[in-house]
Protein backbone atom coordinates (compact mmCIF):
# COMPACT_ATOMS: atom_id res chain seq x y z
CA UNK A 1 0.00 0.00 0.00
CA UNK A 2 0.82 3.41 -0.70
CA UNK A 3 2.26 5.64 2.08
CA UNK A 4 0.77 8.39 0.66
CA UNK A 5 -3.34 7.03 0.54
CA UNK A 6 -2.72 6.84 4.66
CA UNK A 7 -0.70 9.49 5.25
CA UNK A 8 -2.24 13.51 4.54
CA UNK A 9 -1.01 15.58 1.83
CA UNK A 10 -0.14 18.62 4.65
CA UNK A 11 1.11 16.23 7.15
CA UNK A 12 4.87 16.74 7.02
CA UNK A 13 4.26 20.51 6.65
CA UNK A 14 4.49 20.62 10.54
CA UNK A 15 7.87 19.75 10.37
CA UNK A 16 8.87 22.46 8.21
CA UNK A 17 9.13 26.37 8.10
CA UNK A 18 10.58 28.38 11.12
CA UNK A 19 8.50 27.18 13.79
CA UNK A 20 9.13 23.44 13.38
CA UNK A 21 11.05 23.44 16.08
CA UNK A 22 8.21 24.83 18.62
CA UNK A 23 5.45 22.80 16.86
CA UNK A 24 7.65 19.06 17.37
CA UNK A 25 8.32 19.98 21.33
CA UNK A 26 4.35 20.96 21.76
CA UNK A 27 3.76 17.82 19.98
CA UNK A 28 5.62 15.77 22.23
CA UNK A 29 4.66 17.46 25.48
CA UNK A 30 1.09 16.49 24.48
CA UNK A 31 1.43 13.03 22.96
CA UNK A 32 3.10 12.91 27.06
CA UNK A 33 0.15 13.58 28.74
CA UNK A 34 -2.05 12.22 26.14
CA UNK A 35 -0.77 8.65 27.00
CA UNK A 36 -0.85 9.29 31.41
CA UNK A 37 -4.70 10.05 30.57
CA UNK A 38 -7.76 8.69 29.49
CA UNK A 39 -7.67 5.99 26.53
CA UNK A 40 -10.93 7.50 25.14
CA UNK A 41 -8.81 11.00 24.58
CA UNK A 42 -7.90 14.70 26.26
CA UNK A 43 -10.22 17.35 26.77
CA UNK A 44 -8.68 19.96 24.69
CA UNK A 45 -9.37 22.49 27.63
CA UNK A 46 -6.20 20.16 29.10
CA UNK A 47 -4.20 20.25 25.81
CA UNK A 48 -4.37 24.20 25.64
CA UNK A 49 -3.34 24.08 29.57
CA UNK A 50 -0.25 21.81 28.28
CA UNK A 51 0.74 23.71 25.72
CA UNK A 52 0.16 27.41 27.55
CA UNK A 53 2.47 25.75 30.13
CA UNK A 54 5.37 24.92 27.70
CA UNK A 55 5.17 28.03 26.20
CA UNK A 56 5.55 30.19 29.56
CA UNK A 57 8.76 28.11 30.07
CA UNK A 58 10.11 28.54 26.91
CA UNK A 59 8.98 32.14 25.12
CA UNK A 60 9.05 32.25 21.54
CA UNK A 61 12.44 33.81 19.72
CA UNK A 62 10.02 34.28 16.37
CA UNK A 63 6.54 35.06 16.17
CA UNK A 64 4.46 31.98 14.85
CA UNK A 65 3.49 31.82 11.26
CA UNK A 66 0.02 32.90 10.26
CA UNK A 67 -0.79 35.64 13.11
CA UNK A 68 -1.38 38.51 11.58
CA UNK A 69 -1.99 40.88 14.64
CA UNK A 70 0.65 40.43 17.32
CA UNK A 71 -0.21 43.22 19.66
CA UNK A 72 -1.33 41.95 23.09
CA UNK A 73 -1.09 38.22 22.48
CA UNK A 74 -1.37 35.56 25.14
CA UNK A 75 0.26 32.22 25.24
CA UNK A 76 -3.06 30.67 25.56
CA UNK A 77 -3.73 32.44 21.83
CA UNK A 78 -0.58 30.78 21.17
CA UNK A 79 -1.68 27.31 22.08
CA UNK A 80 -5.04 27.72 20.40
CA UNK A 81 -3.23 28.66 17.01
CA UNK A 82 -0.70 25.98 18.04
CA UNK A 83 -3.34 23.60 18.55
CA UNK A 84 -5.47 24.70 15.18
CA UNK A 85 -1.90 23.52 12.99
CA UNK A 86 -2.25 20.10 14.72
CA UNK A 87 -5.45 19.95 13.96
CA UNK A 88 -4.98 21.12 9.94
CA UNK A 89 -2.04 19.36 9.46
CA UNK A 90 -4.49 16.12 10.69
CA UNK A 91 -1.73 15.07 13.28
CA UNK A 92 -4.53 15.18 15.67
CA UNK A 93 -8.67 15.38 15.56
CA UNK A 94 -10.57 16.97 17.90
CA UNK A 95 -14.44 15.60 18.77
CA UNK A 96 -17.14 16.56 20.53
CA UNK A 97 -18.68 14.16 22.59
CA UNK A 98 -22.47 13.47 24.36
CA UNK A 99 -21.05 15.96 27.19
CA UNK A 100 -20.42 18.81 24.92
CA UNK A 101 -16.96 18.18 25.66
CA UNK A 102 -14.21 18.58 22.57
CA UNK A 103 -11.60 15.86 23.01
CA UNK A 104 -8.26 15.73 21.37
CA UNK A 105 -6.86 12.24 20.01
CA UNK A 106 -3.90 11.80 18.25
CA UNK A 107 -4.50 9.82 14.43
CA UNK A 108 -3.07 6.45 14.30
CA UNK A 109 -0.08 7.05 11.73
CA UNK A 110 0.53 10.08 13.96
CA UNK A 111 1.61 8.38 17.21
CA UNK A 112 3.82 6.03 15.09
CA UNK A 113 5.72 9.20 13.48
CA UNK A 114 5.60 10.47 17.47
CA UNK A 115 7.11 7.53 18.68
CA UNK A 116 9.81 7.51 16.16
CA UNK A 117 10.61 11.60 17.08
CA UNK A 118 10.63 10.31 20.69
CA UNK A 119 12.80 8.01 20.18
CA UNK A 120 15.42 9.92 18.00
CA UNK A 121 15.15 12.82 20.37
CA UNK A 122 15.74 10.87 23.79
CA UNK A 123 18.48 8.28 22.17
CA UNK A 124 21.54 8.05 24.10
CA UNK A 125 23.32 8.99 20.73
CA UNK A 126 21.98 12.40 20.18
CA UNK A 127 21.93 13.97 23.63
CA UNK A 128 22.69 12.57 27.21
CA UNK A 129 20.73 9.66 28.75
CA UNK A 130 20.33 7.63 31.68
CA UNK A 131 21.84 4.39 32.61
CA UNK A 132 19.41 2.85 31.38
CA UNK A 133 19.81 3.71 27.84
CA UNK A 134 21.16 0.76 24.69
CA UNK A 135 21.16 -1.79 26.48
CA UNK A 136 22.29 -4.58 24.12
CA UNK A 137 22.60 -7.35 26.35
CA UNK A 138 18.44 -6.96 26.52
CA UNK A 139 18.58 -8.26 23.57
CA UNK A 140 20.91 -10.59 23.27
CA UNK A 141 20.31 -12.05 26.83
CA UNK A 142 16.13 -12.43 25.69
CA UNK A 143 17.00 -14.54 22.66
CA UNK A 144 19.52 -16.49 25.03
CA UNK A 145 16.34 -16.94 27.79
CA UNK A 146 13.70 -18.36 25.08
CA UNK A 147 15.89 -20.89 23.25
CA UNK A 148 16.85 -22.28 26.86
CA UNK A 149 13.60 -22.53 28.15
CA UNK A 150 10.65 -25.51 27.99
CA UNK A 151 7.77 -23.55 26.54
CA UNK A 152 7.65 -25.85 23.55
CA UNK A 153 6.44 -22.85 21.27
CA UNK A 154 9.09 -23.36 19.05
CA UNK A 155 7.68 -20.94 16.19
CA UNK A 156 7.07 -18.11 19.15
CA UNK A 157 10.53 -18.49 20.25
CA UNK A 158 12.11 -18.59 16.60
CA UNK A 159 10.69 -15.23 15.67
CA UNK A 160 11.29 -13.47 19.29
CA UNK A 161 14.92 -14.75 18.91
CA UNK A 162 14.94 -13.69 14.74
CA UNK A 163 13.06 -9.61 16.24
CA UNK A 164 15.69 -9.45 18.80
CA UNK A 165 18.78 -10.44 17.11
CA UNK A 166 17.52 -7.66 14.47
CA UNK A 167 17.27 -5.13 16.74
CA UNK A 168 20.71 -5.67 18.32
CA UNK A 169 22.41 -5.36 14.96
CA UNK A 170 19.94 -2.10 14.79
CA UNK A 171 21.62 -0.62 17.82
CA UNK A 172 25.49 -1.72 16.23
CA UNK A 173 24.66 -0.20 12.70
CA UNK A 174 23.70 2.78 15.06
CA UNK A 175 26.59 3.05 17.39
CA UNK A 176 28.44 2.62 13.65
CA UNK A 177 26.90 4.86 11.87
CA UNK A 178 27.21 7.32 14.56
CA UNK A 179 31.34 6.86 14.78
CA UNK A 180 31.29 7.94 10.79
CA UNK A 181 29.76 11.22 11.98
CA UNK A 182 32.62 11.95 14.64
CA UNK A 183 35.21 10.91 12.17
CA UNK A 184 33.49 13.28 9.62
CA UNK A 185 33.65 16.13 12.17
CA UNK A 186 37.23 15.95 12.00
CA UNK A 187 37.55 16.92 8.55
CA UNK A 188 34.69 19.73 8.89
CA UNK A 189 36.16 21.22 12.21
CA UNK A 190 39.50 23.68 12.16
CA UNK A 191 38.78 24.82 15.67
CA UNK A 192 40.71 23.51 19.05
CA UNK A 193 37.30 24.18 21.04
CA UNK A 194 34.70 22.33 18.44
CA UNK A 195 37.23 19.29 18.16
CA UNK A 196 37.90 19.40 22.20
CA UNK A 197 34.08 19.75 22.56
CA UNK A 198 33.07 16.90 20.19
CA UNK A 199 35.89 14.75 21.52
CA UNK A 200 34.26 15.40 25.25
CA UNK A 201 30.48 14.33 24.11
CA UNK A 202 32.14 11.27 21.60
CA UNK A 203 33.74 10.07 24.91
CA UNK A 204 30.99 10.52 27.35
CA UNK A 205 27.81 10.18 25.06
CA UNK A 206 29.23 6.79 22.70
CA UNK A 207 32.04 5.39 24.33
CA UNK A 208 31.34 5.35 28.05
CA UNK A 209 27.53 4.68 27.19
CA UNK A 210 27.42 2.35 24.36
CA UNK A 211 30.47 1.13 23.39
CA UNK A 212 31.82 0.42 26.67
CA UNK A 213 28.85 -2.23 27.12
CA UNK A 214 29.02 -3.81 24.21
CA UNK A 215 32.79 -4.65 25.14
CA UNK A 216 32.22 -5.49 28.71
CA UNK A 217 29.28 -5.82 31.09
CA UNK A 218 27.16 -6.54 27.60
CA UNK A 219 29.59 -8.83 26.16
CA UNK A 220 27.54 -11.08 23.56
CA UNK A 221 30.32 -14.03 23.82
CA UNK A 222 28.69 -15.08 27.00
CA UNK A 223 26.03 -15.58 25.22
CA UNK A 224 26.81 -16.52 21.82
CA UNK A 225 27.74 -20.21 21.71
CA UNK A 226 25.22 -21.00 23.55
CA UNK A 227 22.36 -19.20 21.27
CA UNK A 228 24.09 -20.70 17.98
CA UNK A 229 24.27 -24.18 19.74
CA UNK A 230 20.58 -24.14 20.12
CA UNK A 231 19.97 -22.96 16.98
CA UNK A 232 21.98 -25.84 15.32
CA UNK A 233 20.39 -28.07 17.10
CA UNK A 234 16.78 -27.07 16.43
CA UNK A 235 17.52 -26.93 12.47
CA UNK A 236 18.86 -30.83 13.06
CA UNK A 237 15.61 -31.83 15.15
CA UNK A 238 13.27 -32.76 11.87
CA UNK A 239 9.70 -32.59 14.53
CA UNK A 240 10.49 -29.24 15.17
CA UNK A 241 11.54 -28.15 11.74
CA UNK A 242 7.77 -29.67 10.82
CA UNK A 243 6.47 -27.73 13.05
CA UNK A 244 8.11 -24.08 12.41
CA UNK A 245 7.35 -24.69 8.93
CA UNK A 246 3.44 -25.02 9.12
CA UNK A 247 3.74 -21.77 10.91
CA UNK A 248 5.06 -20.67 7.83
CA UNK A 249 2.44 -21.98 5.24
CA UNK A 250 0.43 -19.62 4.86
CA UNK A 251 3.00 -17.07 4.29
CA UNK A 252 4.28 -19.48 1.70
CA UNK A 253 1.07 -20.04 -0.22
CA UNK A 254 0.36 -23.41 1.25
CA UNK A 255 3.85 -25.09 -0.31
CA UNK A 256 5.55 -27.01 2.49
CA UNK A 257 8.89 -26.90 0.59
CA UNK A 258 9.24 -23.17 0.12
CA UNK A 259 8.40 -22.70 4.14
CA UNK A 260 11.10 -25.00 4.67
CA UNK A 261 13.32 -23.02 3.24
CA UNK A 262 12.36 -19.98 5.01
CA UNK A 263 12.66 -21.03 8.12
CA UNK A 264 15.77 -22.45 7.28
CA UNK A 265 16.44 -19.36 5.86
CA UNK A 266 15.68 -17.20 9.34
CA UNK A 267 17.74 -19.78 11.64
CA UNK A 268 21.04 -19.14 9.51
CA UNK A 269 20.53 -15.27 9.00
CA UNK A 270 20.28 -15.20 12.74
CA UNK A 271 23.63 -17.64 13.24
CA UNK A 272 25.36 -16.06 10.75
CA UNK A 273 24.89 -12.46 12.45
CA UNK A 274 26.15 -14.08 15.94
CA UNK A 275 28.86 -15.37 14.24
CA UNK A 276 30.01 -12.16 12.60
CA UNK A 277 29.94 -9.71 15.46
CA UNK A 278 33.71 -10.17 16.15
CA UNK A 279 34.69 -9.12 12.96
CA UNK A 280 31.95 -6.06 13.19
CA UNK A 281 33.34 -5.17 17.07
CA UNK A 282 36.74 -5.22 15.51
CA UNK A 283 35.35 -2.72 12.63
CA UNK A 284 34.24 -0.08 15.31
CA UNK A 285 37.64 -0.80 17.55
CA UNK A 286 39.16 0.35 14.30
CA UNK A 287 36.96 3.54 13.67
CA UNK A 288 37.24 4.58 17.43
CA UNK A 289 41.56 4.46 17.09
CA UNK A 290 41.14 6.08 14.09
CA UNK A 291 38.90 9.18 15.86
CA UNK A 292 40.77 9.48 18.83
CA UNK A 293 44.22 9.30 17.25
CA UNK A 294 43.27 11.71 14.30
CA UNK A 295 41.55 14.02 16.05
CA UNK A 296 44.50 14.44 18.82
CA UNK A 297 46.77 14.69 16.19
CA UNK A 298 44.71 17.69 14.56
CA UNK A 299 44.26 19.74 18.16
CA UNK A 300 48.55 19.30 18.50
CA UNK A 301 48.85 20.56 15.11
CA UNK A 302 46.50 23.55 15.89
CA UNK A 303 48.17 23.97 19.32
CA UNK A 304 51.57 23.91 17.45
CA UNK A 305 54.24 26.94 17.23
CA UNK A 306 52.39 29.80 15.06
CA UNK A 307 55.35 30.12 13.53
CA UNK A 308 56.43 27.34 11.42
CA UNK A 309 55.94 26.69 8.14
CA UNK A 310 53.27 24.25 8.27
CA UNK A 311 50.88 26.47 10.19
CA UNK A 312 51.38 29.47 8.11
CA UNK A 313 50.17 27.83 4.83
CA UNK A 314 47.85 26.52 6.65
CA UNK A 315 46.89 30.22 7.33
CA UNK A 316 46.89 30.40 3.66
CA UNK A 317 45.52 27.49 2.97
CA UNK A 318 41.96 28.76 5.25
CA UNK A 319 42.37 32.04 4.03
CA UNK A 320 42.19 31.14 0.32
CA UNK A 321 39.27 28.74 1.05
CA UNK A 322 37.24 31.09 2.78
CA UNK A 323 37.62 34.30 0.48
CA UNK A 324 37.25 31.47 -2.68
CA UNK A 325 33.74 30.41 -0.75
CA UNK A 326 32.52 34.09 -0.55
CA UNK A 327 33.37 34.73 -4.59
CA UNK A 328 36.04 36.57 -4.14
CA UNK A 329 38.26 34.41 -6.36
CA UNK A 330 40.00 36.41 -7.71
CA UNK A 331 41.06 38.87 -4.80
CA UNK A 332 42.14 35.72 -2.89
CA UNK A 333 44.70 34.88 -6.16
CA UNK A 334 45.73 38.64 -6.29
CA UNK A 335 46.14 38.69 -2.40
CA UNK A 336 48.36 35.09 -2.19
CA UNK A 337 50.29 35.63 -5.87
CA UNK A 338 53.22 37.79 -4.24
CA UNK A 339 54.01 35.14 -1.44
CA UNK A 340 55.06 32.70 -4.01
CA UNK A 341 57.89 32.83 -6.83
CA UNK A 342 58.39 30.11 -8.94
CA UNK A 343 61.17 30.53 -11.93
CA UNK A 344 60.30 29.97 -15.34
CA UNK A 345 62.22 28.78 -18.52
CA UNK A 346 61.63 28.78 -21.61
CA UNK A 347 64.16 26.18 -23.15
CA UNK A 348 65.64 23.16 -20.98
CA UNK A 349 68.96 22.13 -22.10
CA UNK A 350 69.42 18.34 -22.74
CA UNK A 351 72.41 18.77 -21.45
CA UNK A 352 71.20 20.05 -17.76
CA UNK A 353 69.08 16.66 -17.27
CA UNK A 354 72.11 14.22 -17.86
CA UNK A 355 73.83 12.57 -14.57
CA UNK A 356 77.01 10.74 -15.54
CA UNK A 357 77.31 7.08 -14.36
CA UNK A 358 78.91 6.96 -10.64
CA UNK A 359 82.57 4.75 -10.30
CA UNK A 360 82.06 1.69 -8.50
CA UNK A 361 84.38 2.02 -6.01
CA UNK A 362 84.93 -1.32 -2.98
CA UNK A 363 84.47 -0.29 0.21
CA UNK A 364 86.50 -2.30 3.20
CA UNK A 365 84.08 -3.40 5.86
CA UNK A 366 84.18 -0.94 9.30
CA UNK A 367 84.07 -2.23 12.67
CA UNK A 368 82.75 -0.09 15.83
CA UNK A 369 85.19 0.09 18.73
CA UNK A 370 83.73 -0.91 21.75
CA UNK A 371 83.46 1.50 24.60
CA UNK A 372 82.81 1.42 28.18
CA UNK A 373 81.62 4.92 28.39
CA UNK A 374 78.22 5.41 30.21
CA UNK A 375 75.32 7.84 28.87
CA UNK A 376 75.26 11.12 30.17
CA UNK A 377 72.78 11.17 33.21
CA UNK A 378 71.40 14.45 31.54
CA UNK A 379 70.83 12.98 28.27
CA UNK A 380 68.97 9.86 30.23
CA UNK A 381 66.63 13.07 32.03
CA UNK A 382 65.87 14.20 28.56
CA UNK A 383 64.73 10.79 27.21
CA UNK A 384 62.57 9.54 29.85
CA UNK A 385 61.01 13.84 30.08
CA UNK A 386 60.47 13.09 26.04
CA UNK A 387 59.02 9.89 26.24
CA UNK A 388 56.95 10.92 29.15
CA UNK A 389 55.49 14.05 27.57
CA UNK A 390 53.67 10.88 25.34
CA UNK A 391 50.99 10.72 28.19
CA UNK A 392 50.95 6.74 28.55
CA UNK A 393 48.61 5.33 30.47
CA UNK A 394 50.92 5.14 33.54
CA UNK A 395 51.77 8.76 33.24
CA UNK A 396 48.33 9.52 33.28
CA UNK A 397 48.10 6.93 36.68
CA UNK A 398 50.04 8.65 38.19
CA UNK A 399 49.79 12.41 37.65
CA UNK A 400 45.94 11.39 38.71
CA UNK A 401 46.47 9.59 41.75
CA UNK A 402 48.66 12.60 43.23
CA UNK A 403 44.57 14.73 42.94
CA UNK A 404 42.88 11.52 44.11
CA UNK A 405 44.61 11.41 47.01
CA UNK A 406 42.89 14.78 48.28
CA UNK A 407 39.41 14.09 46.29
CA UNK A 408 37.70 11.70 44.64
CA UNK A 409 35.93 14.63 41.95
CA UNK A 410 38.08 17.28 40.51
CA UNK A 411 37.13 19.64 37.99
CA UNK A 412 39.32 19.50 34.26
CA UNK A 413 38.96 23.57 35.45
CA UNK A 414 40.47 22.71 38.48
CA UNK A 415 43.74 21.14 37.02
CA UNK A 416 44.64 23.59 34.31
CA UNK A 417 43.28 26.86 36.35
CA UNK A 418 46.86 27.36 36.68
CA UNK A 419 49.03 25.82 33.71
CA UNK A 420 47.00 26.68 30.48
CA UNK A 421 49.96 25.77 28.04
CA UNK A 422 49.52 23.68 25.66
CA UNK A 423 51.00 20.92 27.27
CA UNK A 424 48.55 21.25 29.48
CA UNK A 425 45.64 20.74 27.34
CA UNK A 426 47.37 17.36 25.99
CA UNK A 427 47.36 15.95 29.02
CA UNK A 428 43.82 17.04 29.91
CA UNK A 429 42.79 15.47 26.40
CA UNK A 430 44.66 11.92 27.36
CA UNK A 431 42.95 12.21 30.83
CA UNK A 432 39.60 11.90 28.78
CA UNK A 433 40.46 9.02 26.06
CA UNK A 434 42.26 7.03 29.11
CA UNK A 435 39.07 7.57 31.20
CA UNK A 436 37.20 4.11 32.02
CA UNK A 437 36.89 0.57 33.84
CA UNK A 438 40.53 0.11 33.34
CA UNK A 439 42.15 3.36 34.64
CA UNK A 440 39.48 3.15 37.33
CA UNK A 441 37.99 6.94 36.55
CA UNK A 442 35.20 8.65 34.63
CA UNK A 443 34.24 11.55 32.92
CA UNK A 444 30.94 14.01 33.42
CA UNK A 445 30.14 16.79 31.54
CA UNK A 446 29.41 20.07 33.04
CA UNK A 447 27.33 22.99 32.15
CA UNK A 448 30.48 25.90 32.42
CA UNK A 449 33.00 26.62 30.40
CA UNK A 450 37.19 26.79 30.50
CA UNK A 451 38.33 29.72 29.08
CA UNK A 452 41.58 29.59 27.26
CA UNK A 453 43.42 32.38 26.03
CA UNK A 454 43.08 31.21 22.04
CA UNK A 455 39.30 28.90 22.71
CA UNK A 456 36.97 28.26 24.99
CA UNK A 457 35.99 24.51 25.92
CA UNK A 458 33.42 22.50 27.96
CA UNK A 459 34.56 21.86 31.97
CA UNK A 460 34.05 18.29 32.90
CA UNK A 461 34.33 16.39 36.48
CA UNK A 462 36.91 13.22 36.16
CA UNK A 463 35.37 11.31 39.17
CA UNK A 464 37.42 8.28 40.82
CA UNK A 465 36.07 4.97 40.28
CA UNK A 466 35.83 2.36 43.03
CA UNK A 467 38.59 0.50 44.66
């Protein structure tokens, strides 16, 4: 069936234009209360309330479209107009009933589009969430549950396990999909703070809260063999085969062969998925290296002397681009031709490109002298201060155990309030890839800022872990 014979000509109009924004969080403040009330609807007296409410908390920047007359208008006017572009746009229909009463009820595609917005808008991976957010093991640990237990609804079981093992690969093609876009932000992003800032959210909003799962407490190998095992063993058991396949006969226009092969069809999409999530956690151990090692490579090159070469055609470089981007080619050429000389000639001489043949000449084998000389304690210093200013892990250990020992919170702010070089900043970066189970600390954005004398980044708390 077509979308479009369900779904209203005007209905996506909501979720365009200048107010979009306004109309989506009205939308979801009432689909909120819609579903904590009555199932036979909302009196729209309520709605206006709800949406009166939301608007007294968060005033308009913009006017809404379609009001005319602006001069002494209410919220509640608002709401009612608010509530009138529901209504047009058919997201919702309003009745009266026996009582006289006009009740609001969201239209049956509606709440699925809601649902969907809901979701996107409270997912883990595009704002912060609660503990409870992707919780893969859910999944994984369901479709382990039903093929161990005695229910004897084989077909049931087959198609919970088949849903579930989709929607776990739903949450990895998210959590994968999602990496692409940090690893894209590199490339679009030229400032310290926006790269500092988006390195901040990857770590606390993907790693710590999705990824980190998946490789630990969610681990799907405790699981795994077990799940494929069964499988196997159900696709050997020819009574239960017979059975899952009349389940399928209708589906299959009444041929017993073709539902056969469907089911076996569903058994080895599902092993074959369990037996390819190595290779696919491998893929996203890949993309996160790549991330975290690219993008601290970019912020030291930012960070690096002004003054070398590198950075100042890189000046260039960003100057040319952006001038080039306004059309202003050709005052961009005019403005960079000068720095640059480049001799020309008009005849090359045959001559000037030959190299005569070299004479092969023996050379007697060397042999070092041994010495009993010891290295320079100095020189020793400057090693271990160069290979230390590399941040390991155990650097890391212990330049944060010497805070921990006072408290168990301390403020990013807190350590560079008095050292803003940007050596400083390195090491405040490594304290936030390191962060996790196996340094035994954490990372929590806050709501301030560190100001910088060149950019200004997000403060975060790195909070001590228990012993």
């Amino acid at each position: 069936m077509d979308v479009f014979n369900i779904i209203p000509n005007q209905f996506f109009n909501l979720l365009t234009g200048k107010n979009r924004t306004i109309y989506v969080n009205c939308l979801l403040e009432l689909f909120r209360v819609y579903e904590q009330g009555s199932i036979l609807g909302m009196d729209k007296d309520i709605a206006r309330q709800v949406v009166t409410d939301y608007l007294d908390i968060n005033p308009l920047e913009e006017e809404l479209d379609d009001i005319e007359d602006t001069s002494e208008l209410t919220n509640r006017d608002r709401a009612n107009q608010i509530l009138r572009r529901l209504e047009k746009t058919e997201w919702i229909d309003i009745d009266v009933n026996n009582n006289y009463e006009e009740i609001l009820n969201f239209r049956d595609y509606s709440i699925t589009i809601i649902e969907a917005l809901k979701d996107i808008s409270s997912d883990g991976f595009y704002e912060d969430f609660d503990d409870d957010g992707h919780e893969f093991r859910g999944y994984i640990y369901t479709s382990y549950s039903l093929l161990n237990s005695d229910f004897g609804e084989y077909a049931m079981v087959l198609e919970q396990v088949y849903k579930n093992t989709l929607a776990f690969v739903r949450e990895i093609r998210k959590l994968d999909s999602r990496l692409k876009f940090y690893i894209k932000t590199i490339v679009d992003n030229s400032e310290i703070k926006d790269l500092i800032n988006l390195l901040v959210n990857y770590k606390t909003e993907l790693m710590d809260k999705a990824y980190r799962r998946l490789k630990t407490s969610d681990n799907i190998n405790k699981y795994r063999n077990v799940i494929v095992q069964k499988l196997e063993q159900m696709q050997e058991d020819k009574y239960i085969m017979e059975i899952l396949a009349k389940e399928h006969l209708v589906k299959s226009h009444n041929n017993s062969d073709i539902a056969m092969m469907k089911v076996n069809k569903k058994i080895d999409d599902i092993i074959d998925i369990y037996n390819s999530v190595s290779y696919i956690i491998d893929e996203i151990d890949n993309k996160n290296k790549v991330y975290v090692n690219t993008t601290i490579a970019k912020i030291k090159f930012l960070l690096s002397d002004d003054e070398n070469v590198i950075s100042k055609l890189s000046k260039i470089l960003r100057y040319t681009s952006e001038t080039i981007k306004d059309n202003q080619t050709i005052k961009a050429l005019n403005t960079i031709r000068p720095m640059f000389t480049l001799s020309s000639y008009q005849q090359i001489s045959k001559n000037s490109l030959y190299t005569p043949r070299g004479i092969y000449k023996r050379i007697e084998n060397q042999f070092l002298e041994s010495t009993n000389h010891e290295f320079d304690q100095s020189l020793k210093d400057d090693f271990y201060k160069e290979f230390e200013a590399h941040y390991s892990e155990e650097v890391i250990d212990r330049y944060l155990k010497e805070y921990f020992s006072r408290n168990s919170v301390i403020k990013a702010s807190e350590i560079i309030k008095d050292d803003m070089t940007d050596e400083a900043i390195l090491r405040l970066l490594y304290i936030l890839v390191y962060a996790g189970d196996e340094m035994n600390y954490y990372i929590q954005p806050l709501n301030r800022k560190i100001n910088n004398p060149r950019f200004v980044i997000d403060d975060f708390e790195i909070i001590k872990g228990e012993n």
